[in-house]
Protein backbone atom coordinates (compact mmCIF):
# COMPACT_ATOMS: atom_id res chain seq x y z
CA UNK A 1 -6.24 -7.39 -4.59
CA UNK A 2 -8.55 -8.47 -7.25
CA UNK A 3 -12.32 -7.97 -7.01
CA UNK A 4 -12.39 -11.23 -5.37
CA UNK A 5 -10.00 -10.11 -2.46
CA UNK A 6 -6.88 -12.45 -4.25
CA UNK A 7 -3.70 -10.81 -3.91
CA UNK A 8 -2.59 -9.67 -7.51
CA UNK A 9 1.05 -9.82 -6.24
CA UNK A 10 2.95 -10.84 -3.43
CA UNK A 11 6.48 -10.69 -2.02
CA UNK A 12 8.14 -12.32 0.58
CA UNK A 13 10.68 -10.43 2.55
CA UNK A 14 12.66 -11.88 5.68
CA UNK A 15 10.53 -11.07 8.78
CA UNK A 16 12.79 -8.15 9.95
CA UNK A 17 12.10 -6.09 6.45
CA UNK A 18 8.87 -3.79 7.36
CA UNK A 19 6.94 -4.68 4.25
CA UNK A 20 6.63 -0.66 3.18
CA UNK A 21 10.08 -0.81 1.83
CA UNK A 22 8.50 -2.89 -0.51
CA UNK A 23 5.60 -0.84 -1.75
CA UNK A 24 6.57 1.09 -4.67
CA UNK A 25 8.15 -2.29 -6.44
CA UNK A 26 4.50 -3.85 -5.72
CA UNK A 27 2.56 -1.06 -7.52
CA UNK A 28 4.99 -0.41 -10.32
CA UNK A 29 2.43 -0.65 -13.55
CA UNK A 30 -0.35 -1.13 -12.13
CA UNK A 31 -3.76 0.94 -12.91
CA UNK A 32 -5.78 0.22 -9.29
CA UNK A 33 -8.99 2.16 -8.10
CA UNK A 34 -8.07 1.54 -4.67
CA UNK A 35 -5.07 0.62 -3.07
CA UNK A 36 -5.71 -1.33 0.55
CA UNK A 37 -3.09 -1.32 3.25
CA UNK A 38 -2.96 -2.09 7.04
CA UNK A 39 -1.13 0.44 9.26
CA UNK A 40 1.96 -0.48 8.26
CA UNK A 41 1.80 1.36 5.18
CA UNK A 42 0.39 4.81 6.41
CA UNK A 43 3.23 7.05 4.96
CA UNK A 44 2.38 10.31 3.77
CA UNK A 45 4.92 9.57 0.59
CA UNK A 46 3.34 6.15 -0.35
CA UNK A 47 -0.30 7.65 -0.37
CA UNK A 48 0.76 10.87 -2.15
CA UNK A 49 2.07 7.73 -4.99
CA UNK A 50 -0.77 6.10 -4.89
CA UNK A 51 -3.11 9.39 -5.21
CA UNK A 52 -0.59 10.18 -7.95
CA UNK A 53 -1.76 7.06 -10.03
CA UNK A 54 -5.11 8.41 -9.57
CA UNK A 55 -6.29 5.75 -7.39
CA UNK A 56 -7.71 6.01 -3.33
CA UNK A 57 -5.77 5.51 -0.39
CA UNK A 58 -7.91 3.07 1.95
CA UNK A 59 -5.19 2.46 4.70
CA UNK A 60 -5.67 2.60 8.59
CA UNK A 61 -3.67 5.11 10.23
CA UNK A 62 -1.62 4.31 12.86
CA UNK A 63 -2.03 5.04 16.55
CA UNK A 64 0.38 7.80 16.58
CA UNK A 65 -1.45 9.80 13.92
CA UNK A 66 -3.18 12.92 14.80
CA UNK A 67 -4.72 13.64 11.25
C-alpha cells in the first residue's frame, strides 16, 4: 500500500487459491519499508523475503503460532 493505504498492486485469484501463493509475484521490484499482511501470509519463508529486501514484516501471526 501507498502512504495513503491504496493498494499499489492487486491480483485476483479464484477463491480456492490462498492468496500467499501469490506473494513473491506481488513484491517482485518493489523497494517497500514495510510490507503489511493479514494472517494469511505469516510464513517464515515470505518474511525472511521480505526482511531480505530490507524492509519490516508487519503481519499478524496466526493462532497456531507459538513464537
Amino acid at each position: 500500500m501507498d502512504a495513503l493505504g491504496k493498494p499499489l498492486r492487486w491480483k485476483l485469484t479464484v477463491g480456492e487459491v490462498a492468496g500467499i501463493k501469490q506473494a513473491n509475484t506481488l513484491i517482485d521490484g518493489l523497494s517497500p519499508k514495510a510490507d503489511i499482511g493479514d494472517k494469511g501470509y505469516d510464513a517464515d519463508a515470505l518474511v525472511a523475503r521480505i526482511q531480505a529486501m530490507g524492509a519490516q514484516a508487519v503481519i499478524l501471526p496466526r493462532g497456531n503460532c507459538t513464537e
